[in-house]
N, C-alpha and C. Protein backbone atom coordinates (compact mmCIF):
# COMPACT_ATOMS: atom_id res chain seq x y z
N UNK A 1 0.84 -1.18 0.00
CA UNK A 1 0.00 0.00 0.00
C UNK A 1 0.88 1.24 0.00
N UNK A 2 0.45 2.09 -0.92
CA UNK A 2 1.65 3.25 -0.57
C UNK A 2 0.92 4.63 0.03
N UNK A 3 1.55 5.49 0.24
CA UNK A 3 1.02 6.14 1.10
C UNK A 3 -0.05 7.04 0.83
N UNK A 4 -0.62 7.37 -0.57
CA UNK A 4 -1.93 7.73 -0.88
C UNK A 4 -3.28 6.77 -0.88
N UNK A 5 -3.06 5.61 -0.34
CA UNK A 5 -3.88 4.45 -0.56
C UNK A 5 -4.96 4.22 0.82
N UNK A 6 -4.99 5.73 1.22
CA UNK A 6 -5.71 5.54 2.80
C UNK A 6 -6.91 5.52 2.71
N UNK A 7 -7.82 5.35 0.98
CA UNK A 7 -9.01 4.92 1.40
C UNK A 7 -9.47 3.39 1.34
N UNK A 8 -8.35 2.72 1.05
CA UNK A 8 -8.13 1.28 1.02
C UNK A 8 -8.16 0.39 1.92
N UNK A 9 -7.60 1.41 3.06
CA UNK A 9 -7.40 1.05 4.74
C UNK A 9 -8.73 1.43 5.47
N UNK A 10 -9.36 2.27 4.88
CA UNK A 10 -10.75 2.42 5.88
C UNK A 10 -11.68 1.41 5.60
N UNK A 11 -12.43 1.15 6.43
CA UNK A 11 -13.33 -0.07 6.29
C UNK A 11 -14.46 1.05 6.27
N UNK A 12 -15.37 0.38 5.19
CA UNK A 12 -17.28 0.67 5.13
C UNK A 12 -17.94 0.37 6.28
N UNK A 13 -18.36 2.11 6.58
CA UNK A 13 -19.63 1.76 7.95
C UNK A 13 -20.48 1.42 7.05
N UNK A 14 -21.22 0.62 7.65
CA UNK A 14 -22.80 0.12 7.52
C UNK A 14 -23.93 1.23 7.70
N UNK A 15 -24.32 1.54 6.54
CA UNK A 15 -25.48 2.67 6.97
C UNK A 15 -26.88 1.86 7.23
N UNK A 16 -27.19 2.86 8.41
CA UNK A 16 -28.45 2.11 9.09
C UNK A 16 -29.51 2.46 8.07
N UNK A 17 -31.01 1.75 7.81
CA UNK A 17 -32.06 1.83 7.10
C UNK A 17 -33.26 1.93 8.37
N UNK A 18 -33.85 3.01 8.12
CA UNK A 18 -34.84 2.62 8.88
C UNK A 18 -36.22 2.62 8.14
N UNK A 19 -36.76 1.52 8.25
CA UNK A 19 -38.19 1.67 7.54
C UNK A 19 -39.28 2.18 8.19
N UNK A 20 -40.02 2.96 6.85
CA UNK A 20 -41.29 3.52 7.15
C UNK A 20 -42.63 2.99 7.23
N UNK A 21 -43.54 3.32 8.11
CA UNK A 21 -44.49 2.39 7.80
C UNK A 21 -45.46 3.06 6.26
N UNK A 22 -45.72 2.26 5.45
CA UNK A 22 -46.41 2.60 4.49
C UNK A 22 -48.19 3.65 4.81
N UNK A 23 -47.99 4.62 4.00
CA UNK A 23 -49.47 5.49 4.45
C UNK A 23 -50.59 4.65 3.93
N UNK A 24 -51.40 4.49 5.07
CA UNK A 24 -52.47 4.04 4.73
C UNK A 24 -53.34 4.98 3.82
N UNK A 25 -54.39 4.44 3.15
CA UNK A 25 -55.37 4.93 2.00
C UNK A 25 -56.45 5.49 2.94
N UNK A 26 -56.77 6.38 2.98
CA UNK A 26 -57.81 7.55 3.75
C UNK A 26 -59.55 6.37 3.00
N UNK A 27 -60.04 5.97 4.02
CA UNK A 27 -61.47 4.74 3.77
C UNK A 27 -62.82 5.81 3.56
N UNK A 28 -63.17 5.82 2.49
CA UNK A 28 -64.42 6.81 2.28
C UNK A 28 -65.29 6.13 2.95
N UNK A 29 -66.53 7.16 3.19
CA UNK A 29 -67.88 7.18 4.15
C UNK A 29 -68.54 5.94 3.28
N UNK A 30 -68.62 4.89 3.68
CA UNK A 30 -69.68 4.59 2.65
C UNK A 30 -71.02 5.08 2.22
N UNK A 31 -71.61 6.03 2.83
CA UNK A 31 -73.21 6.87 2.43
C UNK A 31 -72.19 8.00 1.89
N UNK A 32 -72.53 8.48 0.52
CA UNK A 32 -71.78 9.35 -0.30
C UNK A 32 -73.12 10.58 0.07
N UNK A 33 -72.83 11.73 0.26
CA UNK A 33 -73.62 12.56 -0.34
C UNK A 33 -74.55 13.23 -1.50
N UNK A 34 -75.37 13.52 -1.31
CA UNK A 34 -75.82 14.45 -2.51
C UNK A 34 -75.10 15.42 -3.23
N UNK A 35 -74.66 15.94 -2.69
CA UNK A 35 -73.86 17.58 -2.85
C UNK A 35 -72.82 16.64 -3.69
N UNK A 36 -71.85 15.61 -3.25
CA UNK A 36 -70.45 15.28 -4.03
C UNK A 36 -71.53 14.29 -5.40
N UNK A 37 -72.35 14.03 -5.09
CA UNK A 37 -73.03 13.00 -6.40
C UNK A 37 -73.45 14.17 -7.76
N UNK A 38 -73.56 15.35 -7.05
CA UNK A 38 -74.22 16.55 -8.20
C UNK A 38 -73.07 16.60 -8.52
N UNK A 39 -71.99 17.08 -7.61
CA UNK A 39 -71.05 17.78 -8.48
C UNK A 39 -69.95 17.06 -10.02
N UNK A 40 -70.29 15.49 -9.04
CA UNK A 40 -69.74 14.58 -10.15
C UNK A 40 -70.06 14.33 -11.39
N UNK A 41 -71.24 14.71 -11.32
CA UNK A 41 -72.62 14.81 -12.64
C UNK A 41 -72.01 16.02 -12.97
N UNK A 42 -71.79 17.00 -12.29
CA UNK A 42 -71.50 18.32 -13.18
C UNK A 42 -70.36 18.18 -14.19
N UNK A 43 -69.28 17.62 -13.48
CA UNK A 43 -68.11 17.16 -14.02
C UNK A 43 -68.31 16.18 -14.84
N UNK A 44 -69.10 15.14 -14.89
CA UNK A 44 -69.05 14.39 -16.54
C UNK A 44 -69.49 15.22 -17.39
N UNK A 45 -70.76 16.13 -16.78
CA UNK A 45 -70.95 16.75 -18.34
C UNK A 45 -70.44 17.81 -18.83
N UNK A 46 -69.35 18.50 -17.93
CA UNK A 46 -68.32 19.45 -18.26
C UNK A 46 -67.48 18.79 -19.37
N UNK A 47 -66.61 17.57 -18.75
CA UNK A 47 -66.15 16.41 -19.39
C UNK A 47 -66.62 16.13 -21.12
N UNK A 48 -67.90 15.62 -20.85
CA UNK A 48 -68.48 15.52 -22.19
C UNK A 48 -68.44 16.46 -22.98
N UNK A 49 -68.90 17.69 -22.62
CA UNK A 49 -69.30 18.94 -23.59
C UNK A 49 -67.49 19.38 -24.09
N UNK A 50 -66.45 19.33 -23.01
CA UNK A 50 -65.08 19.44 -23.66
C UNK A 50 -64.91 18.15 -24.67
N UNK A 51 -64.80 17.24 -24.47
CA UNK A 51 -64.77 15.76 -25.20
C UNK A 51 -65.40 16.11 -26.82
N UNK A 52 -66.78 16.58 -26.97
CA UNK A 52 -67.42 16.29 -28.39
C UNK A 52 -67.07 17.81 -29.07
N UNK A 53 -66.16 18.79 -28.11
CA UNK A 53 -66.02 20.07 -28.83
C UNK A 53 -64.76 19.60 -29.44
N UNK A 54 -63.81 18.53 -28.78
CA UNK A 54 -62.19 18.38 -29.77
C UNK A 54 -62.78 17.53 -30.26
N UNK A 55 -63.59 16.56 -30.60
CA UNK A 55 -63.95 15.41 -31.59
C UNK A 55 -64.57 16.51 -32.76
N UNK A 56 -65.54 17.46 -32.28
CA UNK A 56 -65.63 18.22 -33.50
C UNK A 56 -64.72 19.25 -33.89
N UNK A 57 -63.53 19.41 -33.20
CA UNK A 57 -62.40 20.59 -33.99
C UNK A 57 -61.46 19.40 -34.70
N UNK A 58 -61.14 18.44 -34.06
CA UNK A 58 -60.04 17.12 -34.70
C UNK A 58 -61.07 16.90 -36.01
N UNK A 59 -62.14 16.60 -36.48
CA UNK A 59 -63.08 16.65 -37.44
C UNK A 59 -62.82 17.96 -38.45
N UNK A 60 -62.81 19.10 -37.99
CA UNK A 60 -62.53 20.14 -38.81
C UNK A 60 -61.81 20.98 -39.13
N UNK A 61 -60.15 20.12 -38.34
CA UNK A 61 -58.70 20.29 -39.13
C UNK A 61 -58.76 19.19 -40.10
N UNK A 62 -58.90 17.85 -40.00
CA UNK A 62 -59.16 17.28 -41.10
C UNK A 62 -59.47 17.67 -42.50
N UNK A 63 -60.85 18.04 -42.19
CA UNK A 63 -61.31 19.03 -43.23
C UNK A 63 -60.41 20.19 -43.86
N UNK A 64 -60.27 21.04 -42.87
CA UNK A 64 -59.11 21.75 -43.65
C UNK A 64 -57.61 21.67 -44.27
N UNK A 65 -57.50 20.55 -43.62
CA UNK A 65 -56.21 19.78 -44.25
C UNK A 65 -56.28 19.48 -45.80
N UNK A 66 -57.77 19.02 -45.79
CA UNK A 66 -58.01 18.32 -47.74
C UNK A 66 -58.01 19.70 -47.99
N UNK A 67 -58.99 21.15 -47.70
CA UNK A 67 -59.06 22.22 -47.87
C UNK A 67 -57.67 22.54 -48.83
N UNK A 68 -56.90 22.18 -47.32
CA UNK A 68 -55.29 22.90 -48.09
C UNK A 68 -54.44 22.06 -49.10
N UNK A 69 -54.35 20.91 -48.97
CA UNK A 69 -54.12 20.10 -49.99
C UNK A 69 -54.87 20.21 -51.35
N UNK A 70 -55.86 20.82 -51.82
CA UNK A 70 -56.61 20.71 -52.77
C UNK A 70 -56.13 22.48 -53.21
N UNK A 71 -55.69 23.28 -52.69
CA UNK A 71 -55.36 24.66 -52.82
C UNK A 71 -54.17 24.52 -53.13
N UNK A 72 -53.12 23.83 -53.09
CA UNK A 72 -51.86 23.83 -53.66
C UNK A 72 -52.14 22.84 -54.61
N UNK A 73 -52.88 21.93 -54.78
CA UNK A 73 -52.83 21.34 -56.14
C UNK A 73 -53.66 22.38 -57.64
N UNK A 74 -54.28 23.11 -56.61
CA UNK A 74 -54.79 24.02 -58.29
C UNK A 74 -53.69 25.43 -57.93
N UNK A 75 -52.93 25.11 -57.65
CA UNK A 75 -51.37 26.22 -57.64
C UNK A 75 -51.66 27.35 -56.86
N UNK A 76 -52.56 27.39 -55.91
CA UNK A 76 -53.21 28.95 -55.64
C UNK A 76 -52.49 29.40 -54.18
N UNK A 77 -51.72 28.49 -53.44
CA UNK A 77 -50.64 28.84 -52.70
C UNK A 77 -49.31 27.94 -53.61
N UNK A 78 -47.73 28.99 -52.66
CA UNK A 78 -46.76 28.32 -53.42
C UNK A 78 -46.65 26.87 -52.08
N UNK A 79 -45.69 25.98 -52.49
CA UNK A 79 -45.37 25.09 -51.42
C UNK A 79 -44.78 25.58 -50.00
N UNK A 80 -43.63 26.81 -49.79
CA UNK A 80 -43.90 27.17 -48.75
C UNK A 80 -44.54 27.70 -47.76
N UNK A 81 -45.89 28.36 -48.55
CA UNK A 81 -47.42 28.70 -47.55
C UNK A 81 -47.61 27.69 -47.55
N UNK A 82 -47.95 26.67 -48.13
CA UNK A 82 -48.48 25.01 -47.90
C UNK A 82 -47.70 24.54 -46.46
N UNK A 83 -46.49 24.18 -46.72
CA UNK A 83 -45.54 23.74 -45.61
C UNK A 83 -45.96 24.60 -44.23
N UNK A 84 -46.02 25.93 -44.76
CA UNK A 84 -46.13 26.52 -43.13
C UNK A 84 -47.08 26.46 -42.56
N UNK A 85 -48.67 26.16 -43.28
CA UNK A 85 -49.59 26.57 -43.03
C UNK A 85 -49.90 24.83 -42.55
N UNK A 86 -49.80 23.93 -43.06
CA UNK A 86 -49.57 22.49 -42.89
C UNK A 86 -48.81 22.05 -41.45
N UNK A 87 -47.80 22.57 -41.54
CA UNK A 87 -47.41 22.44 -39.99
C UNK A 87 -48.51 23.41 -38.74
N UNK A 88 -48.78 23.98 -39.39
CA UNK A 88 -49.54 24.48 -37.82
C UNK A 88 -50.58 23.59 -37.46
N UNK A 89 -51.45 23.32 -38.82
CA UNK A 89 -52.15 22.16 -38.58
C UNK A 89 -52.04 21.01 -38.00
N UNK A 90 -50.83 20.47 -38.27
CA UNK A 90 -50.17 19.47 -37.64
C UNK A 90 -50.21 19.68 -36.09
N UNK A 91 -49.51 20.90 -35.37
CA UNK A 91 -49.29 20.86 -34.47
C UNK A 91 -50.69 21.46 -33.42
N UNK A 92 -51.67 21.56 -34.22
CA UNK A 92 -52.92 22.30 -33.56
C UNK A 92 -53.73 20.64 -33.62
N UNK A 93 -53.60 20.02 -34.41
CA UNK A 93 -53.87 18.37 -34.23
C UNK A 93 -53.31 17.73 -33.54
N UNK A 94 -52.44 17.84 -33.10
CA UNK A 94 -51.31 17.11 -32.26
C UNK A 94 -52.14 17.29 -30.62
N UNK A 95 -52.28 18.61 -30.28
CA UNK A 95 -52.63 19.44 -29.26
C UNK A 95 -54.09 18.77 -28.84
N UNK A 96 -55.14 18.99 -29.99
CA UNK A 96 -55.94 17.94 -29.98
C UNK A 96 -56.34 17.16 -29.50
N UNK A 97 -55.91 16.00 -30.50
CA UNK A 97 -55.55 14.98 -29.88
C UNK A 97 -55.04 14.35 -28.21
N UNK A 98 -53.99 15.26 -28.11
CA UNK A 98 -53.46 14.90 -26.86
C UNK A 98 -54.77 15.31 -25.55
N UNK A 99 -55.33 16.25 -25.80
CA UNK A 99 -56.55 16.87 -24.87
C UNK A 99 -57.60 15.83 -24.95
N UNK A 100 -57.92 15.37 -26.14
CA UNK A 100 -58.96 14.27 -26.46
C UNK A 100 -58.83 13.08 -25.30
N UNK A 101 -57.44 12.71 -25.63
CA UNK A 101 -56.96 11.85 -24.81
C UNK A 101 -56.62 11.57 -23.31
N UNK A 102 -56.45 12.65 -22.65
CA UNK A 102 -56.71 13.08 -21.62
C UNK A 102 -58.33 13.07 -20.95
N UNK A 103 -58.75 13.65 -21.81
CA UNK A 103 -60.52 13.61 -21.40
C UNK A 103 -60.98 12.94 -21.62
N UNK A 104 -60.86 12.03 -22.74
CA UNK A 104 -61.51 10.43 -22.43
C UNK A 104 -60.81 9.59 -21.37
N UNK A 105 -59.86 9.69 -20.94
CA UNK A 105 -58.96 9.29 -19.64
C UNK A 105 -60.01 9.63 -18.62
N UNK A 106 -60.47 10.62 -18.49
CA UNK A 106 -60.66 11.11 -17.70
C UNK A 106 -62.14 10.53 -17.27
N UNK A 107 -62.94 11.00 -18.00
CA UNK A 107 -64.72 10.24 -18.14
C UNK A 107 -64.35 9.02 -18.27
N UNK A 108 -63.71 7.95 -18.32
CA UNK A 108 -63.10 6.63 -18.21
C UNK A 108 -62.99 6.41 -16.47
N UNK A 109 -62.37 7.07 -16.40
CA UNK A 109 -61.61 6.60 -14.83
C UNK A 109 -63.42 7.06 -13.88
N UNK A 110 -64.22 8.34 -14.77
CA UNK A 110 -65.13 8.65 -13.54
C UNK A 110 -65.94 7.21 -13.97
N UNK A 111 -65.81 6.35 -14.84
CA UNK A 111 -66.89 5.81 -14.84
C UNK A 111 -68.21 5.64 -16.15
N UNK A 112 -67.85 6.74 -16.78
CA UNK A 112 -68.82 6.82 -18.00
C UNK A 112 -67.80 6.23 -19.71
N UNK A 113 -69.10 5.37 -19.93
CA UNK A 113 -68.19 4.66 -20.93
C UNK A 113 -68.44 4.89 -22.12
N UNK A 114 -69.33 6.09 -22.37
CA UNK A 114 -69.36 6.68 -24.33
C UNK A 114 -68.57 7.35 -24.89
N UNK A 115 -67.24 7.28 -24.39
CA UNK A 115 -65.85 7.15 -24.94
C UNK A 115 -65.59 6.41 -25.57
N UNK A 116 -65.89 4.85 -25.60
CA UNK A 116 -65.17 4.20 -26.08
C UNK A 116 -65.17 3.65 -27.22
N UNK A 117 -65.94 4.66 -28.37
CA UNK A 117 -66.41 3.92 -29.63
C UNK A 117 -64.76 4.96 -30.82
């Protein structure tokens, strides 16, 4: 051993672990209220009414997608208004989508299943 080798010579303390007890899950009332049963109703159909407004905007970027595709084929933009105007679409579909998906997540988990077609 030469004389820079002094972490060679120390021996590993043992670090202590102490375990936690795991949190228990908070046990709902079983008699639910009125007041939390309305508001849950309020919230699916908040839910819903967001849900069929991106099923009908994802529906009418579509649409404007052929819109724009059919406008550069009779030459009336050049390809880089196409490209730019194409990507926003893209990314305003993207956005969409991802919200869609979320909110059918969502009316899923409460329970309501006319999501799933």
């Amino acid at each position: 051993m030469g004389l820079f080798d002094g972490w060679r010579r120390k021996q590993k303390s043992m670090a202590t672990v102490q375990l936690k007890e795991p949190a228990k899950p908070k046990t709902e009332v079983s008699g639910t209220s009125k007041a939390d049963d309305k508001t849950d109703s309020e919230d699916v159909v908040v839910l819903i009414a967001e849900y069929e407004r991106l099923v009908q905007r994802r529906e009418e970027l579509q649409v404007e997608r052929r819109e724009l595709t059919a406008t550069l084929d009779r030459g009336e933009i050049d390809s880089d208004e196409f490209r730019k105007e194409l990507m926003n679409r893209i990314q305003e579909a993207a956005t969409v989508s991802e919200n869609l998906r979320i909110t059918g997540s969502k009316l899923t988990a409460m329970g309501y299943r006319g999501v799933l077609h």
